[in-house]
PDB file of N, CA and C in Angstrom:
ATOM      1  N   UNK A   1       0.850  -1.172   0.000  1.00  0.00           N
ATOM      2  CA  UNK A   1       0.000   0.000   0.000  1.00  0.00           C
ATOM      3  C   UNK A   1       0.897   1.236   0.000  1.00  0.00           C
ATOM      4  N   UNK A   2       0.773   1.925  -1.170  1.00  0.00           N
ATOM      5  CA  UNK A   2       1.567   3.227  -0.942  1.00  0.00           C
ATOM      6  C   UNK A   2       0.626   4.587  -0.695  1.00  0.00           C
ATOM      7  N   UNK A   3       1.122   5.000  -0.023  1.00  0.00           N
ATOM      8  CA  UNK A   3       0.424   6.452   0.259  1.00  0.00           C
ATOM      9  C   UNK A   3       1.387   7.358   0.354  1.00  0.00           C
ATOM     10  N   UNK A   4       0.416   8.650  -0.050  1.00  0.00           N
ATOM     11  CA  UNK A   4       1.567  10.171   0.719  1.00  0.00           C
ATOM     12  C   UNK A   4       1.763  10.529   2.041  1.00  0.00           C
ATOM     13  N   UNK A   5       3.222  10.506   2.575  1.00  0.00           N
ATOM     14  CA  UNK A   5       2.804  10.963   4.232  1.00  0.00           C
ATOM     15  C   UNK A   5       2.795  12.190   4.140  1.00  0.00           C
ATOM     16  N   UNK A   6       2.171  13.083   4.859  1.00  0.00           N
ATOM     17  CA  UNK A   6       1.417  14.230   5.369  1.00  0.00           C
ATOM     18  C   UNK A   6       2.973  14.861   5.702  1.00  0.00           C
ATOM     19  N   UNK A   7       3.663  14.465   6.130  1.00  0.00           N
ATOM     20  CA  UNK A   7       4.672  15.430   7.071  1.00  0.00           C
ATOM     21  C   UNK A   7       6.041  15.196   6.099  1.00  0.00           C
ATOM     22  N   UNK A   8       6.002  14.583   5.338  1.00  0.00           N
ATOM     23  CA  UNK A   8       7.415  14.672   4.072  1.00  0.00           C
ATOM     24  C   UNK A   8       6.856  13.936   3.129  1.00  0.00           C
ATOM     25  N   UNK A   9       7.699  14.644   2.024  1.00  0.00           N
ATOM     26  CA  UNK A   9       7.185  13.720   0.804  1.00  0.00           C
ATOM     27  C   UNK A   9       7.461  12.742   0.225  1.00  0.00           C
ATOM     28  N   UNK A  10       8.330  12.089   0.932  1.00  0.00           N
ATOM     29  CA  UNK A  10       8.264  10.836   0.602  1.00  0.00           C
ATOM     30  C   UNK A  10       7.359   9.559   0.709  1.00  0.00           C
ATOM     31  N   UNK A  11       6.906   8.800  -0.172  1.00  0.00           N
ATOM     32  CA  UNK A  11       5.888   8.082  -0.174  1.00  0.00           C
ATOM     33  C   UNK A  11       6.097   7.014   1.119  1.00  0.00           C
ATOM     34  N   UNK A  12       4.985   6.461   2.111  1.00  0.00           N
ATOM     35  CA  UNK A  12       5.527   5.254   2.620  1.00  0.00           C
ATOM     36  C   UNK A  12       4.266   4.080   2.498  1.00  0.00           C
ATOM     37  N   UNK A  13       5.038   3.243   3.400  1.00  0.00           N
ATOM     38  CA  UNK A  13       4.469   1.196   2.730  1.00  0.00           C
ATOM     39  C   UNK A  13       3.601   0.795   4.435  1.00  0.00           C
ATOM     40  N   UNK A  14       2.417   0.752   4.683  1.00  0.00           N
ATOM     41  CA  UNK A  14       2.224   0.105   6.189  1.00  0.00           C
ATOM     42  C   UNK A  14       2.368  -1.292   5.451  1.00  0.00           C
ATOM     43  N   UNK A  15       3.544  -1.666   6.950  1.00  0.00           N
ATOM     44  CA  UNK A  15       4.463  -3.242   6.983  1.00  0.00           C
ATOM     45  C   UNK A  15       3.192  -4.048   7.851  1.00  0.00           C
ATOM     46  N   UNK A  16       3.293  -5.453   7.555  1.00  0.00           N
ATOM     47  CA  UNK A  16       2.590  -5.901   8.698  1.00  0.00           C
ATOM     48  C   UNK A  16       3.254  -6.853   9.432  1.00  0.00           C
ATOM     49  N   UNK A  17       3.017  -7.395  10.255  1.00  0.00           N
ATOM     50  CA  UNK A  17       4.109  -8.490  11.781  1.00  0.00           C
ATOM     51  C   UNK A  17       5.028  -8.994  10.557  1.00  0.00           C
ATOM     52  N   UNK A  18       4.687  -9.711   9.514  1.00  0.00           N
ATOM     53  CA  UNK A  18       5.947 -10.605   9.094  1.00  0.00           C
ATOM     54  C   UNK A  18       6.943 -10.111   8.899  1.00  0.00           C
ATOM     55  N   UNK A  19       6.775  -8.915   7.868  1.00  0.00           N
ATOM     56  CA  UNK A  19       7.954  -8.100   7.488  1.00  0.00           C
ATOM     57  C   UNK A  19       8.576  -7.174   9.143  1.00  0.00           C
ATOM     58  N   UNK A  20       7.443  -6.573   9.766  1.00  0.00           N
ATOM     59  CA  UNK A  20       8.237  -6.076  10.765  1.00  0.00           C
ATOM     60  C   UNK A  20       9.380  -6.938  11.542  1.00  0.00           C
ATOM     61  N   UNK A  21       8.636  -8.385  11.826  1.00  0.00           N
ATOM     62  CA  UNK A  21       9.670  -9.388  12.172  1.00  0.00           C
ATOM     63  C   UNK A  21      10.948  -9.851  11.301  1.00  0.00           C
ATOM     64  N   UNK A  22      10.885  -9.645  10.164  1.00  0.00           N
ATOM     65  CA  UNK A  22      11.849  -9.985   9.310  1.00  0.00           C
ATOM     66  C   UNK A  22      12.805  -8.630   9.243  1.00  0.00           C
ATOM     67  N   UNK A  23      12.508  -7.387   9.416  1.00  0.00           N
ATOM     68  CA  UNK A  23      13.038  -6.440   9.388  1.00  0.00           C
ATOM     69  C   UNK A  23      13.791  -6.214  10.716  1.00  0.00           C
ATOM     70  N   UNK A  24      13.250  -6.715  11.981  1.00  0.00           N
ATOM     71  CA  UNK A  24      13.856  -6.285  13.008  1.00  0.00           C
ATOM     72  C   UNK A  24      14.695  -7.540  13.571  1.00  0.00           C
ATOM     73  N   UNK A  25      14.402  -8.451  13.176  1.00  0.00           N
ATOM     74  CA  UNK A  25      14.606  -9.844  13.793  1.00  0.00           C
ATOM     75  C   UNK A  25      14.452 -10.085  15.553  1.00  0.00           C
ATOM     76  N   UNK A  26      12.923  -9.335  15.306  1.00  0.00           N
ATOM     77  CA  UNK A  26      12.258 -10.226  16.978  1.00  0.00           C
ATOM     78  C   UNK A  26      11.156 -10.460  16.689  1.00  0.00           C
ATOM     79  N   UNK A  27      10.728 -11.255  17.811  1.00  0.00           N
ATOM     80  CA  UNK A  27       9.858 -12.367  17.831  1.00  0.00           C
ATOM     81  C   UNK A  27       8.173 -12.067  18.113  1.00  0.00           C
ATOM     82  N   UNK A  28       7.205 -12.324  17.432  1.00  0.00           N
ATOM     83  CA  UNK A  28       5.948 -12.439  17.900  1.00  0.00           C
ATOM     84  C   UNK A  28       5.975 -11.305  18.897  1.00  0.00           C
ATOM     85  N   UNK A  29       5.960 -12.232  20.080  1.00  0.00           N
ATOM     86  CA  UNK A  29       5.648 -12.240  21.764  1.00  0.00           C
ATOM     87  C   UNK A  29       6.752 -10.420  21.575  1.00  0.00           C
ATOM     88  N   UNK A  30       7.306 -10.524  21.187  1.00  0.00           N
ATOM     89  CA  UNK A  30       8.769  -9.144  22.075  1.00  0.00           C
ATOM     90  C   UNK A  30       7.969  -7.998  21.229  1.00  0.00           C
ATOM     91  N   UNK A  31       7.929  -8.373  19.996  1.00  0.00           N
ATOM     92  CA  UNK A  31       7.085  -7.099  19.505  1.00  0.00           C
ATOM     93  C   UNK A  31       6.108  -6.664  20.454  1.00  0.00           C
ATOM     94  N   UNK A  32       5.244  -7.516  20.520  1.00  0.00           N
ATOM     95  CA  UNK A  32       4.094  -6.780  21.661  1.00  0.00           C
ATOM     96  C   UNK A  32       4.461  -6.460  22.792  1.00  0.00           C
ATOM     97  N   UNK A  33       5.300  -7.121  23.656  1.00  0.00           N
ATOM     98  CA  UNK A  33       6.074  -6.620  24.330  1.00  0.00           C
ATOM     99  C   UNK A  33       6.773  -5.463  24.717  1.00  0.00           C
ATOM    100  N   UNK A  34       7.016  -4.340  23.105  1.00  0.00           N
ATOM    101  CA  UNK A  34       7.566  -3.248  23.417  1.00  0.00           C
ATOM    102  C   UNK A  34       6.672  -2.412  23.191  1.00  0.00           C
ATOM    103  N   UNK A  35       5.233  -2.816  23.846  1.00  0.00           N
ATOM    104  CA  UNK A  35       4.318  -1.550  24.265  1.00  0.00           C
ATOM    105  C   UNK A  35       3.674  -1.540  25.503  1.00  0.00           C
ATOM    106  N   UNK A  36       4.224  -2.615  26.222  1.00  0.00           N
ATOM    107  CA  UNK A  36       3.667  -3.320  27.577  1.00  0.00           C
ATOM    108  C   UNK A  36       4.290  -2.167  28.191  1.00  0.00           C
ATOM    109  N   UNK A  37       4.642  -1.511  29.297  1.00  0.00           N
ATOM    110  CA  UNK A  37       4.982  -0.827  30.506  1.00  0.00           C
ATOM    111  C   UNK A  37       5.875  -1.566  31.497  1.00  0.00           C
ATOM    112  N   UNK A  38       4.922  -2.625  31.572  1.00  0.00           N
ATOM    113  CA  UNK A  38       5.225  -3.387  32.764  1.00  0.00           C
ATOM    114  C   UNK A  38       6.315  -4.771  32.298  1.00  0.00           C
ATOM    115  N   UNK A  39       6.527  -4.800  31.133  1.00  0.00           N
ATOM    116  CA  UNK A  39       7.620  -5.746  30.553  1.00  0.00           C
ATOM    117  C   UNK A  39       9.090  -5.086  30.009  1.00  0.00           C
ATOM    118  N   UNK A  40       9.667  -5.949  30.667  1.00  0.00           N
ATOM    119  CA  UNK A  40      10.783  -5.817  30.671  1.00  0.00           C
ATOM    120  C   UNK A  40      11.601  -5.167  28.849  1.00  0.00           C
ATOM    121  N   UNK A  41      10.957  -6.023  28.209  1.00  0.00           N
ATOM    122  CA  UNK A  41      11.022  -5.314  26.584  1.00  0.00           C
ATOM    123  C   UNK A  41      10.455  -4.116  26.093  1.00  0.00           C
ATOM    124  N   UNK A  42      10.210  -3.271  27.443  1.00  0.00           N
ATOM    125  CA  UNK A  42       9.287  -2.229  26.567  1.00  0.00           C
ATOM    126  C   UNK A  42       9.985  -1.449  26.135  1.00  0.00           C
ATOM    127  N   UNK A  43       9.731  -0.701  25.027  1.00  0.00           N
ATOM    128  CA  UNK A  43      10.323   0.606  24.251  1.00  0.00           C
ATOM    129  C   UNK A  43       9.224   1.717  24.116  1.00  0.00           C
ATOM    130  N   UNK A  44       9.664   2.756  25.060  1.00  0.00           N
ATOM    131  CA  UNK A  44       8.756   3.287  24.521  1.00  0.00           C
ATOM    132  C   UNK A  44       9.219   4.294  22.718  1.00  0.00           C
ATOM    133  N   UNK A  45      10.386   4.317  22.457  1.00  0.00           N
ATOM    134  CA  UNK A  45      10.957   4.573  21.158  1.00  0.00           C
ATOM    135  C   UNK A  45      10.165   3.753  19.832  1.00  0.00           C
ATOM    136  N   UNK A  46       9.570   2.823  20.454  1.00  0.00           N
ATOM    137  CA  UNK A  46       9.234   1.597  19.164  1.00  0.00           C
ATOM    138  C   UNK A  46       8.367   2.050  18.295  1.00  0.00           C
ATOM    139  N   UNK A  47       7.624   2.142  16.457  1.00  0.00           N
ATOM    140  CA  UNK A  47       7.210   2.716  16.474  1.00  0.00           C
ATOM    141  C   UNK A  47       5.795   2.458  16.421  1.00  0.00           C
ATOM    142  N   UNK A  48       4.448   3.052  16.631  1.00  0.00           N
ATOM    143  CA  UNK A  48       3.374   3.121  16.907  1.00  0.00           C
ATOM    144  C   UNK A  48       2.678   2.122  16.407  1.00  0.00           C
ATOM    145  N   UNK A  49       1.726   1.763  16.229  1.00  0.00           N
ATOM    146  CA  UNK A  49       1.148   0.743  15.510  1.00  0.00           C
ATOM    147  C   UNK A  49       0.273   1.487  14.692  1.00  0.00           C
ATOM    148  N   UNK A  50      -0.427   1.323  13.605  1.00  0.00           N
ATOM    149  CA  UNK A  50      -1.245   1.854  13.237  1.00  0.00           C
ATOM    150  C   UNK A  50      -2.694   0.562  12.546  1.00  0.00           C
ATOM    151  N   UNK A  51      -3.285   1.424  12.891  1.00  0.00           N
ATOM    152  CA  UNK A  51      -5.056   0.626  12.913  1.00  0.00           C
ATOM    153  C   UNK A  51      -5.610   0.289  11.947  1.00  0.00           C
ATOM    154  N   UNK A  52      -5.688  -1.341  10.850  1.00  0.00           N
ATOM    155  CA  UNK A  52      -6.373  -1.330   9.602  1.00  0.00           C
ATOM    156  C   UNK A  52      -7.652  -1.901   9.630  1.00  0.00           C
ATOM    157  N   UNK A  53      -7.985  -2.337  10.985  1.00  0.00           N
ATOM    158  CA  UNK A  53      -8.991  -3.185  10.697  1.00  0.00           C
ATOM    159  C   UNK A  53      -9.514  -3.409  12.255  1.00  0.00           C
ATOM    160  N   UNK A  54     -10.466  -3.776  12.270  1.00  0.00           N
ATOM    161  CA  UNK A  54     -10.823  -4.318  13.898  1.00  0.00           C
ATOM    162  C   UNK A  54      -9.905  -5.427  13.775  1.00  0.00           C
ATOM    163  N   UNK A  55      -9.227  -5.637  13.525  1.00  0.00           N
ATOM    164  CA  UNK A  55      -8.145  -6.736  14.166  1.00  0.00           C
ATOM    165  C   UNK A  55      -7.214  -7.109  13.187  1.00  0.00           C
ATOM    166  N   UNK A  56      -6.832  -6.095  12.621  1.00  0.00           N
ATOM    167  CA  UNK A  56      -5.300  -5.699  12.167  1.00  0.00           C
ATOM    168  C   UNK A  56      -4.496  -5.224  12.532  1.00  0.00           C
ATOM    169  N   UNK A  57      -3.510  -4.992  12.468  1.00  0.00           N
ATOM    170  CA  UNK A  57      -2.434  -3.489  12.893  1.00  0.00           C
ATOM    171  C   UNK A  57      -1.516  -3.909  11.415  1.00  0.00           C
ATOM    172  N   UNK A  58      -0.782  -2.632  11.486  1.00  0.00           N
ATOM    173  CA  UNK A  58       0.674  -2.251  10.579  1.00  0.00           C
ATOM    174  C   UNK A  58       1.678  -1.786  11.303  1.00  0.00           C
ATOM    175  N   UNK A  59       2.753  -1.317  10.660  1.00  0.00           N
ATOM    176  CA  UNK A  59       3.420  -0.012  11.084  1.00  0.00           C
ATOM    177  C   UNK A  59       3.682   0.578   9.753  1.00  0.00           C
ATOM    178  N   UNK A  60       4.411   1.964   9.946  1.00  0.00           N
ATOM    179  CA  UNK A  60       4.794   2.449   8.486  1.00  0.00           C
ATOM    180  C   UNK A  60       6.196   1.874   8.464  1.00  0.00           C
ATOM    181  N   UNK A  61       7.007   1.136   7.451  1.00  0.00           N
ATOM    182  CA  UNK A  61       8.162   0.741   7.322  1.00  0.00           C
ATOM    183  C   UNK A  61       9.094   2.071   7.479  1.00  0.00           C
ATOM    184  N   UNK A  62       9.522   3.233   7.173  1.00  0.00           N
ATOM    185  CA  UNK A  62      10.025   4.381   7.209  1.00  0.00           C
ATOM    186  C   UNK A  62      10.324   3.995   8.747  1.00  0.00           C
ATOM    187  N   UNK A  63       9.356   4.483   9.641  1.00  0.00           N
ATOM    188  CA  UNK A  63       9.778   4.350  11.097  1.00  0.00           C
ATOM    189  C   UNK A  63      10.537   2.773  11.666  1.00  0.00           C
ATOM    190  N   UNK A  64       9.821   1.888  11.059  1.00  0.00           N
ATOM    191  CA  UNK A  64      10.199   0.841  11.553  1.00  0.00           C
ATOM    192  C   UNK A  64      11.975   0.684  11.185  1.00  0.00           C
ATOM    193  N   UNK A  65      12.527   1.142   9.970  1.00  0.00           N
ATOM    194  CA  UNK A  65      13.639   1.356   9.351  1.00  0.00           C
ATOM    195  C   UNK A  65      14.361   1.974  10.158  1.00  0.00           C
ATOM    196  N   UNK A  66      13.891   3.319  10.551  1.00  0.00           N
ATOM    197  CA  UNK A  66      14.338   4.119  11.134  1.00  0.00           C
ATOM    198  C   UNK A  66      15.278   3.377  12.678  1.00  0.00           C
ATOM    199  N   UNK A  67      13.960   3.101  13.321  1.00  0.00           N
ATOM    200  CA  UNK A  67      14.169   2.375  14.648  1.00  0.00           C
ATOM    201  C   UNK A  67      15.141   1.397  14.461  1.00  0.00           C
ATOM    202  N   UNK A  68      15.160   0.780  13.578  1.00  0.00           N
ATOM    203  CA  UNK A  68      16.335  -0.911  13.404  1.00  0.00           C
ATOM    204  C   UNK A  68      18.160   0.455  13.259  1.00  0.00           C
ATOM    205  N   UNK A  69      17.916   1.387  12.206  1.00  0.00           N
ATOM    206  CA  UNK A  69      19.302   2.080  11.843  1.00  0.00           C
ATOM    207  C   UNK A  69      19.699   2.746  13.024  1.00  0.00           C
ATOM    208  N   UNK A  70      18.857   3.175  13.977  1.00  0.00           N
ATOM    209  CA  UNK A  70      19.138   4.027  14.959  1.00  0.00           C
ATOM    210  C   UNK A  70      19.628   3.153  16.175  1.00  0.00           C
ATOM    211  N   UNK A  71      19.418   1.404  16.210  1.00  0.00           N
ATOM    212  CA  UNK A  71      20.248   0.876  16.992  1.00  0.00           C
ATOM    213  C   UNK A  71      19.572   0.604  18.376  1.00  0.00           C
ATOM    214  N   UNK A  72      18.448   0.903  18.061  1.00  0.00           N
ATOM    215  CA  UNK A  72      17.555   0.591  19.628  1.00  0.00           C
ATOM    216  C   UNK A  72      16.600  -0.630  19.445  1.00  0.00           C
ATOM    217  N   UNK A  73      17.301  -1.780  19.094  1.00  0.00           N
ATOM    218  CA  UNK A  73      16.801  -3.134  18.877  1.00  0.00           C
ATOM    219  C   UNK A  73      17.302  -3.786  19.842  1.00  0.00           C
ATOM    220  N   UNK A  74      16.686  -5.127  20.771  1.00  0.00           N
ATOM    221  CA  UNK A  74      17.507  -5.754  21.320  1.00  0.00           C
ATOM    222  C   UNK A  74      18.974  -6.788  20.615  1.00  0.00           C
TER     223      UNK A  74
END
């Protein structure tokens, strides 16, 4: 899915779990994990999820990229 982002012009892609997992190389369980509080994996740096469906999520790959180059992966 390509769209325009609002805040630069560069076009971006919402990723979904596989690729985010393949992009970051963690697991299921740790992804969700880095929005828990109370778990030890949390990030709050990680990036947001975004909403496709009553029971979807994405992220935008741009951020998710971002987050892996910037080195705040376990």
């Amino acid at each position: 899915m390509m769209i325009e982002h609002p805040a630069e012009s560069r076009p971006f892609r919402v990723v979904r779990m596989a690729k985010v997992k393949e992009m970051t190389g963690l697991a299921h369980s740790t992804l969700f994990a880095k929005y828990d509080p109370s778990s030890p994996c949390f990030d709050p740096t990680f990036p947001k999820r975004v909403k496709l469906g009553l029971r979807s999520v994405g992220w935008i790959e741009s951020e998710v990229m971002d987050w892996v180059v910037n080195g705040r992966f376990d």
